[in-house]
N, C-alpha and C. Protein backbone atom coordinates (compact mmCIF):
# COMPACT_ATOMS: atom_id res chain seq x y z
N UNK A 1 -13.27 5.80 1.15
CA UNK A 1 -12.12 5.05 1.59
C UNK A 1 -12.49 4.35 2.90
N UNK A 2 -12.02 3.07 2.87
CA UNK A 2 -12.11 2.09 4.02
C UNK A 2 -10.86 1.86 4.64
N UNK A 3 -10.58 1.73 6.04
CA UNK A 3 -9.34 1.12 6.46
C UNK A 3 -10.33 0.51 7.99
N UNK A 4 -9.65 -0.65 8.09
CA UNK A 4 -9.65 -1.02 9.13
C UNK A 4 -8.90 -1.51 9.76
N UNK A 5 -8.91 -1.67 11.42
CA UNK A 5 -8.50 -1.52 12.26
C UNK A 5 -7.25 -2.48 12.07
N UNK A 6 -5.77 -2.12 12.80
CA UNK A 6 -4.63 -2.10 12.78
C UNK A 6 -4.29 -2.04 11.52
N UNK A 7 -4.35 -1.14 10.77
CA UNK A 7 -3.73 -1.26 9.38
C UNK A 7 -2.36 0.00 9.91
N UNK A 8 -1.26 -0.15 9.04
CA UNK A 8 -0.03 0.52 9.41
C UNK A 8 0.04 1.52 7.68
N UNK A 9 0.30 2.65 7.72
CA UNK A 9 1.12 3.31 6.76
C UNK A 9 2.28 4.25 6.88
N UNK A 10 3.12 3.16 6.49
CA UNK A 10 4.57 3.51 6.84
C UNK A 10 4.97 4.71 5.57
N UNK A 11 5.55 5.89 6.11
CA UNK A 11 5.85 7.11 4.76
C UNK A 11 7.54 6.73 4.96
N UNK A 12 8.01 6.17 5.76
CA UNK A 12 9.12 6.44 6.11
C UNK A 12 9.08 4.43 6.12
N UNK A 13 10.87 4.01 5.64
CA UNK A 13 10.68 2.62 6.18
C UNK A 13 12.16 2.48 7.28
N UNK A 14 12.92 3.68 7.58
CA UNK A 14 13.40 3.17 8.80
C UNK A 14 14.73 3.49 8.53
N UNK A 15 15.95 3.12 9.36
CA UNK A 15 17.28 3.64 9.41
C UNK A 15 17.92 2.51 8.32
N UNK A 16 18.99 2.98 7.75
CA UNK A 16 19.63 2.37 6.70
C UNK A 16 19.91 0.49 7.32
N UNK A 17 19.95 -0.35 6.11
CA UNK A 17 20.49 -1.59 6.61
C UNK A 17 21.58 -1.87 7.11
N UNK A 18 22.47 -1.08 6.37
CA UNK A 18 23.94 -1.33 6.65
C UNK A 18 24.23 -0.79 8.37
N UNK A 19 25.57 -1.75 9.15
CA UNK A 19 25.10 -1.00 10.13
C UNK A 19 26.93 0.05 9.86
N UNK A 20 27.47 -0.39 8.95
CA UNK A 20 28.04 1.07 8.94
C UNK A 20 27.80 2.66 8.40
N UNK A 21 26.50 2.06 7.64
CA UNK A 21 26.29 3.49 7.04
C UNK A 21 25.67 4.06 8.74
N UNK A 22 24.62 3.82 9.44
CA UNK A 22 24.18 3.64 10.71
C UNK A 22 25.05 3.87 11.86
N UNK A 23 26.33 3.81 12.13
CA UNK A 23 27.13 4.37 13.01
C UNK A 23 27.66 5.05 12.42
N UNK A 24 27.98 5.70 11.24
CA UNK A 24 28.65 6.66 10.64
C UNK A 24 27.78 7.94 10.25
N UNK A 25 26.34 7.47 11.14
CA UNK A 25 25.01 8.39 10.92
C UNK A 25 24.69 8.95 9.66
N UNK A 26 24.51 7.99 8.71
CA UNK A 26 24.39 9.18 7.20
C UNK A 26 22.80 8.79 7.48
N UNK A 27 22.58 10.26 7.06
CA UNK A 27 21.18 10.62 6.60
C UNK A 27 20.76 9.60 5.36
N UNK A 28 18.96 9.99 6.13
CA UNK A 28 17.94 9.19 4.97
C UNK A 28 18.24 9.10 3.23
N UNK A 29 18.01 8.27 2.76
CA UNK A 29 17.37 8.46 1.30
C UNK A 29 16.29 8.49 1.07
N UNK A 30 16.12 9.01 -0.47
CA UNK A 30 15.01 9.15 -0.61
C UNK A 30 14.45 7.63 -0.71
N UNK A 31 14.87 6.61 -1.10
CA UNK A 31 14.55 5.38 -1.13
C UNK A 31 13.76 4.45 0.48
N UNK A 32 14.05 5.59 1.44
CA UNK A 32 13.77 5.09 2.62
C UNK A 32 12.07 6.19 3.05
N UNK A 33 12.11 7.06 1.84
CA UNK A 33 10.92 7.38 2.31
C UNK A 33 9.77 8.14 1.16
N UNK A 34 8.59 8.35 1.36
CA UNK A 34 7.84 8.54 0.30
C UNK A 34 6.85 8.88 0.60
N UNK A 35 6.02 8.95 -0.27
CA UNK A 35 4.27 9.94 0.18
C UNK A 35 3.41 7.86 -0.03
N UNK A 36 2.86 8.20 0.69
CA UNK A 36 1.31 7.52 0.14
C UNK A 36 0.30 7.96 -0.49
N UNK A 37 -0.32 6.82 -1.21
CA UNK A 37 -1.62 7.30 -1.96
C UNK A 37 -2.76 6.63 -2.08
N UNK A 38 -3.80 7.53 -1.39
CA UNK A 38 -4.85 5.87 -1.57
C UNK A 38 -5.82 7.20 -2.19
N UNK A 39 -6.27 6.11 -3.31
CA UNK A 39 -7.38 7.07 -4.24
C UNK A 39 -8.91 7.05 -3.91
N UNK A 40 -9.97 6.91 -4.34
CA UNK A 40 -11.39 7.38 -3.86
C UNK A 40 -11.52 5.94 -3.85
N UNK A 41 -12.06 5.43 -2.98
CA UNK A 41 -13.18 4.18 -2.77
C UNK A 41 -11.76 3.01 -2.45
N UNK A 42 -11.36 3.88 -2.08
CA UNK A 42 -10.15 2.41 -1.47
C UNK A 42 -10.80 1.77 -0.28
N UNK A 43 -9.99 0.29 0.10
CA UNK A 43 -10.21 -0.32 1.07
C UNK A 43 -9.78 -1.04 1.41
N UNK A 44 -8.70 -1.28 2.39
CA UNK A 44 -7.93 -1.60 2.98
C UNK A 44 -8.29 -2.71 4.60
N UNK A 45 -8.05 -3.78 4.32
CA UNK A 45 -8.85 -4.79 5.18
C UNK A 45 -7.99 -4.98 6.20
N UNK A 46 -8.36 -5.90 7.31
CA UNK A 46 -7.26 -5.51 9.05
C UNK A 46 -5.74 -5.67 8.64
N UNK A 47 -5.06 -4.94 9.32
CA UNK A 47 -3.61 -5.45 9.59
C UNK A 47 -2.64 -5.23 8.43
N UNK A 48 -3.22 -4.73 7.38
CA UNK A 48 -2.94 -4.58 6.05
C UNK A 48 -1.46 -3.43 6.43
N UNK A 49 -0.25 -3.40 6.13
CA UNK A 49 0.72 -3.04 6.07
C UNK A 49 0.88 -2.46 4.51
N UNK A 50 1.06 -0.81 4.51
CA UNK A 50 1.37 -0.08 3.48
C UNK A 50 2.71 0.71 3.32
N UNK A 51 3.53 0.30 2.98
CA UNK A 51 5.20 0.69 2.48
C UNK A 51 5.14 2.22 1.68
N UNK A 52 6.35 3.14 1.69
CA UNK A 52 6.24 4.35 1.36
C UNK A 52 6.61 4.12 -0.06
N UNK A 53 5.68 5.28 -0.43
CA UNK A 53 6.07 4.86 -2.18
C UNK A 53 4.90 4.84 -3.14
N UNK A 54 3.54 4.10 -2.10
CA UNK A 54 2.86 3.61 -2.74
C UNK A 54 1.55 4.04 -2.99
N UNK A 55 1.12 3.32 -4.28
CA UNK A 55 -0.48 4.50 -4.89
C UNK A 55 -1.50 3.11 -4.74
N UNK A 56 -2.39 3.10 -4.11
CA UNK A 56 -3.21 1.97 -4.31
C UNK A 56 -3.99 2.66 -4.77
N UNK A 57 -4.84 2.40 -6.20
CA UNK A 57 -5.57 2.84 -6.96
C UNK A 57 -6.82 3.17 -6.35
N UNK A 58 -7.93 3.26 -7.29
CA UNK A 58 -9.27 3.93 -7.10
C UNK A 58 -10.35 2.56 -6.86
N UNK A 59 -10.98 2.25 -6.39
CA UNK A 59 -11.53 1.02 -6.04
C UNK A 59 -10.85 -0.03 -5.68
N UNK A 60 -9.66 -0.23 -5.64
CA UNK A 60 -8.62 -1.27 -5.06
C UNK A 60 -9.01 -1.72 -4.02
N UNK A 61 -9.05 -2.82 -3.68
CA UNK A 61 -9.16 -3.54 -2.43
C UNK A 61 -8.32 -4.29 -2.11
N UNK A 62 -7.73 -4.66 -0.32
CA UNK A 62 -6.21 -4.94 0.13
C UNK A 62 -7.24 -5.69 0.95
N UNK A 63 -6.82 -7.34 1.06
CA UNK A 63 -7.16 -8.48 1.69
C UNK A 63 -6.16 -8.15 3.16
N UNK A 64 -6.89 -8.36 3.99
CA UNK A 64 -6.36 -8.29 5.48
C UNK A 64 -4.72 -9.45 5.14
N UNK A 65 -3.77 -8.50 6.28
CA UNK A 65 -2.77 -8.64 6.66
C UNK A 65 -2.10 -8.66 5.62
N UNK A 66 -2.32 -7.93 4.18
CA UNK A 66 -1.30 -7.81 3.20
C UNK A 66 -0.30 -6.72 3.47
N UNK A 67 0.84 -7.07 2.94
CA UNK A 67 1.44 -5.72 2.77
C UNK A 67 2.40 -5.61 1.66
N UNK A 68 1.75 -3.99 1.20
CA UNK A 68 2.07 -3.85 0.23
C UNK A 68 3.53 -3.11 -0.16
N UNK A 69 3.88 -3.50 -0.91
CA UNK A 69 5.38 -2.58 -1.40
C UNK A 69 5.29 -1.83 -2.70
N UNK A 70 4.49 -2.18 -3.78
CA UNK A 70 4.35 -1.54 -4.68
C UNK A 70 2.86 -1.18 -5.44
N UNK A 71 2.47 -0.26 -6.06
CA UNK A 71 1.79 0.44 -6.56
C UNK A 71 0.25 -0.93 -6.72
N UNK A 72 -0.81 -0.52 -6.46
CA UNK A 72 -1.59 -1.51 -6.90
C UNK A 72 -2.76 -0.71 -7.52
N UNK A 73 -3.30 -1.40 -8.53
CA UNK A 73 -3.68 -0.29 -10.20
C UNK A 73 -5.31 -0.64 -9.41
N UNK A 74 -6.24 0.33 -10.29
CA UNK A 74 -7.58 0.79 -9.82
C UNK A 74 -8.31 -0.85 -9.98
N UNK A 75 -9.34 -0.74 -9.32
CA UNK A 75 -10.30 -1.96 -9.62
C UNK A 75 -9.98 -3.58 -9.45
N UNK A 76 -9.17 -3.91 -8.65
CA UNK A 76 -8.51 -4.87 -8.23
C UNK A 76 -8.39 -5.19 -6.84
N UNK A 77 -8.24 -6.73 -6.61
CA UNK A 77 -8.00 -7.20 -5.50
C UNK A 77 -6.83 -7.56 -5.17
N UNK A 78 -6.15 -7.25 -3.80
CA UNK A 78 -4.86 -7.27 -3.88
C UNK A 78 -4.45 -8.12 -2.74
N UNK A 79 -3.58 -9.09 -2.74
CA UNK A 79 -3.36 -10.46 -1.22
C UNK A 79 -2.00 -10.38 -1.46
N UNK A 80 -1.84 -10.39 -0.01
CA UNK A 80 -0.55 -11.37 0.25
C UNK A 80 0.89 -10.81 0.66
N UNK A 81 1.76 -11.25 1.09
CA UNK A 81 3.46 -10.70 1.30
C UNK A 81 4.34 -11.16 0.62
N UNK A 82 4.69 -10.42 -0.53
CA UNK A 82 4.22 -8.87 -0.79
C UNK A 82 2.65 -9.16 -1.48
N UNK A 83 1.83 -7.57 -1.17
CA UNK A 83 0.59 -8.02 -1.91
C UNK A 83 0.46 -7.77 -3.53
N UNK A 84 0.00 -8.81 -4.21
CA UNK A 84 -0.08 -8.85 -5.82
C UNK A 84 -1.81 -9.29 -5.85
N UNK A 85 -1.96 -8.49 -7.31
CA UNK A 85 -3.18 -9.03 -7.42
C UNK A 85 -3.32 -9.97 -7.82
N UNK A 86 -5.23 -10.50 -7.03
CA UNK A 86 -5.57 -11.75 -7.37
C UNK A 86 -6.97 -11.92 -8.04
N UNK A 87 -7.53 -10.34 -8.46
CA UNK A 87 -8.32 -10.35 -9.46
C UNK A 87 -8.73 -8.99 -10.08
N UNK A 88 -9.28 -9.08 -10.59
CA UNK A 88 -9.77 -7.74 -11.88
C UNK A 88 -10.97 -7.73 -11.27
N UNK A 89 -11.44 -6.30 -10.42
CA UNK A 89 -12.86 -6.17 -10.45
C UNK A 89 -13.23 -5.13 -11.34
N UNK A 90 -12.86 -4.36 -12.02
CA UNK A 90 -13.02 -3.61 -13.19
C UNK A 90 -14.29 -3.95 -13.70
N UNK A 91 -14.88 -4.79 -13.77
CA UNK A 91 -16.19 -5.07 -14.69
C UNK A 91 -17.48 -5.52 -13.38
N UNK A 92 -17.13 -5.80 -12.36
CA UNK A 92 -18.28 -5.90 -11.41
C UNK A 92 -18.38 -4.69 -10.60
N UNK A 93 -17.93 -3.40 -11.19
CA UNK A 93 -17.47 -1.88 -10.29
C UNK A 93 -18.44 -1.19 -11.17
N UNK A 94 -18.50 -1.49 -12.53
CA UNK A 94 -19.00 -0.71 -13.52
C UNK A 94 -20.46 -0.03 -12.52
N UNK A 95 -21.32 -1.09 -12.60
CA UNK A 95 -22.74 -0.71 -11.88
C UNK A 95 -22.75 0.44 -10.63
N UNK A 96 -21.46 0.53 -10.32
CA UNK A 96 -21.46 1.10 -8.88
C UNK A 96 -21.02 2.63 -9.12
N UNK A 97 -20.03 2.24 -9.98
CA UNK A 97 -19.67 3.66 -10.70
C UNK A 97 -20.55 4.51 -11.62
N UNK A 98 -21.55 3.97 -11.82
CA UNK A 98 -22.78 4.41 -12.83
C UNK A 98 -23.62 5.01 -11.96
N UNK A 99 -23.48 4.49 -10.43
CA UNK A 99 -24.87 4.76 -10.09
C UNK A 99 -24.84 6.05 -9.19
């Protein structure tokens, strides 16, 4: 696993929107918070912002200053706000995973 420098992983995303639920102090949901998951050979490029909830797969790679909100699947490249993938490395991994 790779991360570099200023990358954020948020498990938690913060006090409710509403601001009456917020002066009426109601406790978290579960919607406001979650585990992370980053699997073997991840890599996560600068500034990259990670939301609770989320599994970035097994060779996945996160293009600097993405951030992610949902799940991003093994062997892929992932850009952007929000980050989606922008390619399949599944078949140029093979060699690496063999070796």
């Amino acid at each position: 696993m790779r991360i570099a420098g200023g990358c954020n992983l948020f498990g938690y995303s913060g006090h409710p929107i509403d601001a009456a639920e917020r002066a009426r102090g109601m406790p978290d949901t579960l919607s406001q918070t979650g585990e992370i998951h980053l699997k073997k050979d991840t890599w996560l490029g600068s500034n990259v912002i990670v939301k609770s909830g989320v599994t970035i797969g097994k060779g996945a790679i996160v293009a600097a200053g993405s951030v992610v909100t949902k799940d991003i699947p093994d062997y892929v490249i992932a850009a952007g706000n929000p980050a989606k993938v922008i390619k399949d490395i599944s078949g140029e991994q093979t060699e690496a995973r063999d070796a």
